[in-house]
Protein backbone atom coordinates (compact mmCIF):
# COMPACT_ATOMS: atom_id res chain seq x y z
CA UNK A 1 12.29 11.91 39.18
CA UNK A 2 14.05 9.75 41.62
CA UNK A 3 17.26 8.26 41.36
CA UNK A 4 18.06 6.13 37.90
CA UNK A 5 18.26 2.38 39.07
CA UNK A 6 18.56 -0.81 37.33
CA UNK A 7 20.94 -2.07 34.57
CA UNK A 8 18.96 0.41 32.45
CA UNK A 9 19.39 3.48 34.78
CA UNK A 10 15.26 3.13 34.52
CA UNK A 11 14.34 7.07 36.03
CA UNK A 12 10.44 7.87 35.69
CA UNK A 13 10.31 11.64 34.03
CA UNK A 14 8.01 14.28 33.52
CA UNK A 15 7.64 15.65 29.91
CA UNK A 16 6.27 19.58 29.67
CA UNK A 17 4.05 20.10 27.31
CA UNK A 18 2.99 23.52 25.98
CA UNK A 19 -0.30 24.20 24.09
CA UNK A 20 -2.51 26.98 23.65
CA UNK A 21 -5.39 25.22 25.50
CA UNK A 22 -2.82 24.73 28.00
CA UNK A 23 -0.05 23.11 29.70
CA UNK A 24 0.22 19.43 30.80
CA UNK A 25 2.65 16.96 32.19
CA UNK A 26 3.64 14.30 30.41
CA UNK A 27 4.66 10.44 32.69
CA UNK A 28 6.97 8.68 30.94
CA UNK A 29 9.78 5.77 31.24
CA UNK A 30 13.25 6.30 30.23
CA UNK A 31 15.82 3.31 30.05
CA UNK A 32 19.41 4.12 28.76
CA UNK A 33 21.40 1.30 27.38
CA UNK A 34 24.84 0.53 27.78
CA UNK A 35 28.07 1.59 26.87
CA UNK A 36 28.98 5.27 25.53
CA UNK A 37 26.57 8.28 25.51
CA UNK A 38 25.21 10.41 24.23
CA UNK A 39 22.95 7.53 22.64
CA UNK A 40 20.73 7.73 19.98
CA UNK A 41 16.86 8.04 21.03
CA UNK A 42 13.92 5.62 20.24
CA UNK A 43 10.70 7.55 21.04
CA UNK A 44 8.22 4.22 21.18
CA UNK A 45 4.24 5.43 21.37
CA UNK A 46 1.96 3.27 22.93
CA UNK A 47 -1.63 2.30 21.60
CA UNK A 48 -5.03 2.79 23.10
CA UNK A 49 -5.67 0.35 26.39
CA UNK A 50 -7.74 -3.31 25.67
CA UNK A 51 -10.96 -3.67 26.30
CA UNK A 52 -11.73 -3.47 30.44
CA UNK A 53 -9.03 -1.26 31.20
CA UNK A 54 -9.60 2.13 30.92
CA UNK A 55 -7.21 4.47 29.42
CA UNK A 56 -6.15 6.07 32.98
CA UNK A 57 -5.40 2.91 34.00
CA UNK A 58 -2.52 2.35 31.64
CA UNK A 59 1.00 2.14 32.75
CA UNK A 60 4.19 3.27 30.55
CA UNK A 61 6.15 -0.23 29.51
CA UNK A 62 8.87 -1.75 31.20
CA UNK A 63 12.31 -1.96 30.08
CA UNK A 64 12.61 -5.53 30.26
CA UNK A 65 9.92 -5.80 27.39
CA UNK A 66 10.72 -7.43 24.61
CA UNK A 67 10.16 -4.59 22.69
CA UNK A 68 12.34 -2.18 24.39
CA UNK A 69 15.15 -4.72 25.08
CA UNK A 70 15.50 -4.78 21.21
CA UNK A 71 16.22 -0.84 20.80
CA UNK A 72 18.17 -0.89 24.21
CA UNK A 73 20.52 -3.80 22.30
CA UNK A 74 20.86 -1.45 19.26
CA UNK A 75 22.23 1.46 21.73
CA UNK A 76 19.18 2.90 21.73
CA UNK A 77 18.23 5.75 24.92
CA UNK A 78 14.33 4.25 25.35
CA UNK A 79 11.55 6.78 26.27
CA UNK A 80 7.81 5.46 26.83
CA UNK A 81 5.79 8.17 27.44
CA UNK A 82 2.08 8.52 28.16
CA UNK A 83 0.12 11.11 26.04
CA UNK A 84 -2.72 13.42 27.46
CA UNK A 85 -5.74 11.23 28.79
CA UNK A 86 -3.50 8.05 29.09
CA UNK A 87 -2.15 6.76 32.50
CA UNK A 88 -0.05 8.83 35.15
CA UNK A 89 -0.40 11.80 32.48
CA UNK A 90 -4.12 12.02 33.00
CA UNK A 91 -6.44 14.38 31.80
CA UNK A 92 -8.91 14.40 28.76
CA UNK A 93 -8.24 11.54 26.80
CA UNK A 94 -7.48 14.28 23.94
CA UNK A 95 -6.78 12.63 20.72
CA UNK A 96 -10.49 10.47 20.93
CA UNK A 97 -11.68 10.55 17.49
CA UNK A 98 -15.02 10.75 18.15
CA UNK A 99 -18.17 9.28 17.26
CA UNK A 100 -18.15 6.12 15.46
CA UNK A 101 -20.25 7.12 12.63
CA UNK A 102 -18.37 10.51 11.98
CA UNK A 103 -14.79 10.40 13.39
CA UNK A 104 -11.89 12.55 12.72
CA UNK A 105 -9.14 10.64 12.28
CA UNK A 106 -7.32 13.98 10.88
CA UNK A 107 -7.56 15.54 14.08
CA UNK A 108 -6.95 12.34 16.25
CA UNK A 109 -3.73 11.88 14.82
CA UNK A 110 -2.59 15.51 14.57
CA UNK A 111 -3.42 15.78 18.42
CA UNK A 112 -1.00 12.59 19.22
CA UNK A 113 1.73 14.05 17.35
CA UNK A 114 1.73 17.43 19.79
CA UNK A 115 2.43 14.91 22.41
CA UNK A 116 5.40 13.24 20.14
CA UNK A 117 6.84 16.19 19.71
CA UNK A 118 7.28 16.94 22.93
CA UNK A 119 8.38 13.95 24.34
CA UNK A 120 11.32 14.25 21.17
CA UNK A 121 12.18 17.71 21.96
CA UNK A 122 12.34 16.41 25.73
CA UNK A 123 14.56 13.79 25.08
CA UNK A 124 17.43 14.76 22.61
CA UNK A 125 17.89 17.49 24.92
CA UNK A 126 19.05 15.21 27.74
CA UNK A 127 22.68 15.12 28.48
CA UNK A 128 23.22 11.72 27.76
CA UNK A 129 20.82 11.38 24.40
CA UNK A 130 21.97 12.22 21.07
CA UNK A 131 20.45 15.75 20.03
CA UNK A 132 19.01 14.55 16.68
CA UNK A 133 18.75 11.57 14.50
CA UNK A 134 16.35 9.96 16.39
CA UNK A 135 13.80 7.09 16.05
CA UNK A 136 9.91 7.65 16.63
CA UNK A 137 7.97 4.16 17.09
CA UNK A 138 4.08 4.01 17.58
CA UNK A 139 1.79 1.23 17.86
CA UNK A 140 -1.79 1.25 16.62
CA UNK A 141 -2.97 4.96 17.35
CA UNK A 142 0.57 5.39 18.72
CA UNK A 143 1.65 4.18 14.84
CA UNK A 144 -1.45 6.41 13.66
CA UNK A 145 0.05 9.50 15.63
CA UNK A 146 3.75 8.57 14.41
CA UNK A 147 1.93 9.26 10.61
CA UNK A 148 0.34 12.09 11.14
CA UNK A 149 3.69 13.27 13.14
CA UNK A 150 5.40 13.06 9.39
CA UNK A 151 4.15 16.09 8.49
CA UNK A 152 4.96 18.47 11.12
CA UNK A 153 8.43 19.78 11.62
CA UNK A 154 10.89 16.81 13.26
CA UNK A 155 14.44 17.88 12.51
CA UNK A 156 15.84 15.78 15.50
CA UNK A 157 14.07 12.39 14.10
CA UNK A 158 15.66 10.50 10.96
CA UNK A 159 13.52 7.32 11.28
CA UNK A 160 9.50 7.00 11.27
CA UNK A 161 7.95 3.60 12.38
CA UNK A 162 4.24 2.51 12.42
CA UNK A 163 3.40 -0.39 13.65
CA UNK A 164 0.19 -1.89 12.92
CA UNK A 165 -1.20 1.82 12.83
CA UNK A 166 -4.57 3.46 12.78
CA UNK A 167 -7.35 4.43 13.89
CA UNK A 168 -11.09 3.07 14.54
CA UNK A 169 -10.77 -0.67 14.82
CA UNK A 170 -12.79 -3.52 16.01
CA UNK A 171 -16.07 -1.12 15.15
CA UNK A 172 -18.80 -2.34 17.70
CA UNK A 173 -16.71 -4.50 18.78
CA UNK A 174 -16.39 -6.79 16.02
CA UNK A 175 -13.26 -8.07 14.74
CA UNK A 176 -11.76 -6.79 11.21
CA UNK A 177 -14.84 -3.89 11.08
CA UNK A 178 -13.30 -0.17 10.99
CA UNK A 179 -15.45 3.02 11.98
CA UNK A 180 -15.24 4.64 8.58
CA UNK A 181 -12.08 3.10 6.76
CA UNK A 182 -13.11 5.20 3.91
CA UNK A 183 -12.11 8.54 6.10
CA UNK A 184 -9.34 6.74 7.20
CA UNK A 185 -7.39 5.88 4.42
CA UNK A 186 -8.76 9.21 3.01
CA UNK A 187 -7.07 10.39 6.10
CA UNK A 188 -3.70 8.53 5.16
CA UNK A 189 -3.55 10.81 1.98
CA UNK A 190 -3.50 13.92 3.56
CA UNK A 191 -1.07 13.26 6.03
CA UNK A 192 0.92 11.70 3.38
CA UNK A 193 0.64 14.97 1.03
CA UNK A 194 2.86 16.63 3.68
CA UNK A 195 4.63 13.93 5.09
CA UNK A 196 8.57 14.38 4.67
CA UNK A 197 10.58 10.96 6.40
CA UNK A 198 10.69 7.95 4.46
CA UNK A 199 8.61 5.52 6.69
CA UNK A 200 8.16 2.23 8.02
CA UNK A 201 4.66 0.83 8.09
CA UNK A 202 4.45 -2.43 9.71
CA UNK A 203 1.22 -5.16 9.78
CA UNK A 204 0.63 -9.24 10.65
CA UNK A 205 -1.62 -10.78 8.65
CA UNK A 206 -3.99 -11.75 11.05
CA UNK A 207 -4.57 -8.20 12.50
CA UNK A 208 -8.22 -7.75 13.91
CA UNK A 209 -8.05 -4.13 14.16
CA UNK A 210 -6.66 -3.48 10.68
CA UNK A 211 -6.43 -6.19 8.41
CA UNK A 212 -4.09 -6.49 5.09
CA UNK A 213 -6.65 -4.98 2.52
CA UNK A 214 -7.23 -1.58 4.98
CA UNK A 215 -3.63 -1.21 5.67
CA UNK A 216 -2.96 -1.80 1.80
CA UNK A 217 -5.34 1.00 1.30
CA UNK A 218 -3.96 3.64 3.85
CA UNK A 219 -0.45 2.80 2.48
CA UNK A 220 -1.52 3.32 -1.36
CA UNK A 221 -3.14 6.67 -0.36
CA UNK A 222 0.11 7.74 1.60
CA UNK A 223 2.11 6.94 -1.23
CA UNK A 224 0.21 8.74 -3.89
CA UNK A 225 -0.35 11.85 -2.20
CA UNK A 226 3.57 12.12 -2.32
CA UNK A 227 4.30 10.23 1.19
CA UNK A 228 7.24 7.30 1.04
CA UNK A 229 6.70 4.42 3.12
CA UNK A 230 7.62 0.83 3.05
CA UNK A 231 4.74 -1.24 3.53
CA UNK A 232 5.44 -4.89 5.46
CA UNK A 233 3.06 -7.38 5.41
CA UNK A 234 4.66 -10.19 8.12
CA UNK A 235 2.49 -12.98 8.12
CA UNK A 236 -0.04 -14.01 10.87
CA UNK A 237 1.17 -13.56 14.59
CA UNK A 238 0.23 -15.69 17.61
CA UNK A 239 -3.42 -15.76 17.28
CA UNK A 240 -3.89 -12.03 17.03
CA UNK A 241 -1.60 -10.01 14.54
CA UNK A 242 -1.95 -6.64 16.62
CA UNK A 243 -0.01 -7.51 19.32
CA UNK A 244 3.04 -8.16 17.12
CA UNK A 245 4.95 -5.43 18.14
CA UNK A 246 5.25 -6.01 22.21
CA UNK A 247 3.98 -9.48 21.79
CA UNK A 248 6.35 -12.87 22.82
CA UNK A 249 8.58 -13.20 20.02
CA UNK A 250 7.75 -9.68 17.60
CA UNK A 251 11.32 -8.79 17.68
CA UNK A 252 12.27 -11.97 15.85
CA UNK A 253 9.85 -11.33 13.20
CA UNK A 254 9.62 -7.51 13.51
CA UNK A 255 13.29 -7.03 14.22
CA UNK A 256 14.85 -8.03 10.78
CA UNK A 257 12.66 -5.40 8.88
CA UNK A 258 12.88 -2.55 11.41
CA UNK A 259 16.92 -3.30 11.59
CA UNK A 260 17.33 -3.06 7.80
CA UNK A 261 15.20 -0.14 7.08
CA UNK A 262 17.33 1.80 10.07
CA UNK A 263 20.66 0.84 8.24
CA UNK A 264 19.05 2.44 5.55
CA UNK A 265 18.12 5.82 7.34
CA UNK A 266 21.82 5.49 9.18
CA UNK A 267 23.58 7.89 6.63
CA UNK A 268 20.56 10.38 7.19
CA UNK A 269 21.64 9.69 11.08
CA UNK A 270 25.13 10.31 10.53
CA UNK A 271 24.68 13.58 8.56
CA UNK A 272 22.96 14.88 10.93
CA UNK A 273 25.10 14.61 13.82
CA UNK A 274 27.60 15.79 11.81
CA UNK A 275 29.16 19.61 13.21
């Protein structure tokens, strides 16, 4: 929509979605980097809004964030998009996992990764993006949605990373209390059981919403229902760990890790663009 403008070609687009309970629109950002195309895609999932602003209210990020000047550096074709409920997109806000005291974090996550999917399938089919070995990113239920996206069908994506994900945090709202972390990290197991990408998992010590011991225990469960993920445990982050990822300064300390375990996936990358 519109004309692309910027250094970044920044062009506001509108992802179809197609589900049984029906269709929806999905708003999203797109910022191309520089040099030759067609350029590898990042897919980078946003979280749920802070406290005060409500989830309509939400706007896809910039492509001057720190966040998405990292991937656009790497060559990376950027795409924030806004899932069902969430900003522009609007709608039923439909990956709510319900009630405190008896959520469904299966569900929650499952939901998110219908949105993924189409946003991937969207965006290696653009003329100027790479048709497969992409990247999907997601912070907190946008990292919970990347895991549960694992274990549905993704044979344009090579690279999985969740950053500080989950789901439930900040029960009541009290710091470092989780809404059932027993079903969650039961929850970790079975989308680990049919998860298929080696994965990132990413988490500051001094993350409120999921602190070291519950992200230990989502990770363990991953892993021994079959799941492969690298667990990183950064230490604490400017006052509050889970804003590491778009935070001042998370590249520096996120950037290293993420950067490595993508050389790592690169000869996945390469055989799949392969003819």
């Amino acid at each position: 929509m519109g004309t692309p403008a910027g250094r970044w070609r920044e062009q506001i687009h509108w992802i179809p979605l197609h589900q049984p309970g029906g269709d929806a629109l999905l708003f999203a950002r797109i910022c191309r980097p520089q040099g030759a195309t067609p350029a590898p895609v990042a897919v980078i999932n946003h979280g749920a809004p802070p406290p005060g602003i409500g989830p309509t209210m939400m706007q896809p990020a910039s492509c001057d964030t720190a966040a998405a000047q990292w991937f656009l550096s790497h060559g990376f074709l950027v795409v924030f998009a806004m899932r069902r409920g969430y900003g522009a997109t609007g709608g039923t806000e439909v990956e709510n996992s319900g009630l405190c005291v008896d959520p469904d974090y299966d569900r929650a996550g499952l939901v998110g990764a219908e949105d993924i999917a189409a946003t991937v399938s969207y965006a290696t089919s653009l003329p100027y993006a790479r048709p497969d070995g992409a990247v999907v990113v997601g912070q907190s239920s946008g990292g919970w949605a990347t895991v549960a996206y694992d274990g549905v069908p993704h044979p344009r994506v090579a690279a999985l990373i969740s950053m500080a994900g989950g789901r439930g945090g900040w029960a009541g709202g009290v710091p470092r209390r989780n809404c059932r972390p027993d079903r969650l990290v039961q929850a970790a197991g079975r989308f680990g059981a049919v998860a298929t990408t080696p994965m990132l998992w990413i988490y500051a010590a001094n993350d409120s919403y999921f602190p070291p011991d519950l992200a230990a225990a989502m990770h363990a469960a991953f892993v021994r229902a079959g799941g492969r993920a690298e667990l990183a445990q950064v230490g604490p982050y400017d006052g509050e760990g889970h804003r590491l990822f778009s935070g001042p300064g998370g590249p520096a300390i996120w950037g290293p890790i993420v950067a490595r375990y993508l050389a790592e996936r690169e000869s996945v990358r390469r055989v799949s663009s392969a003819p």
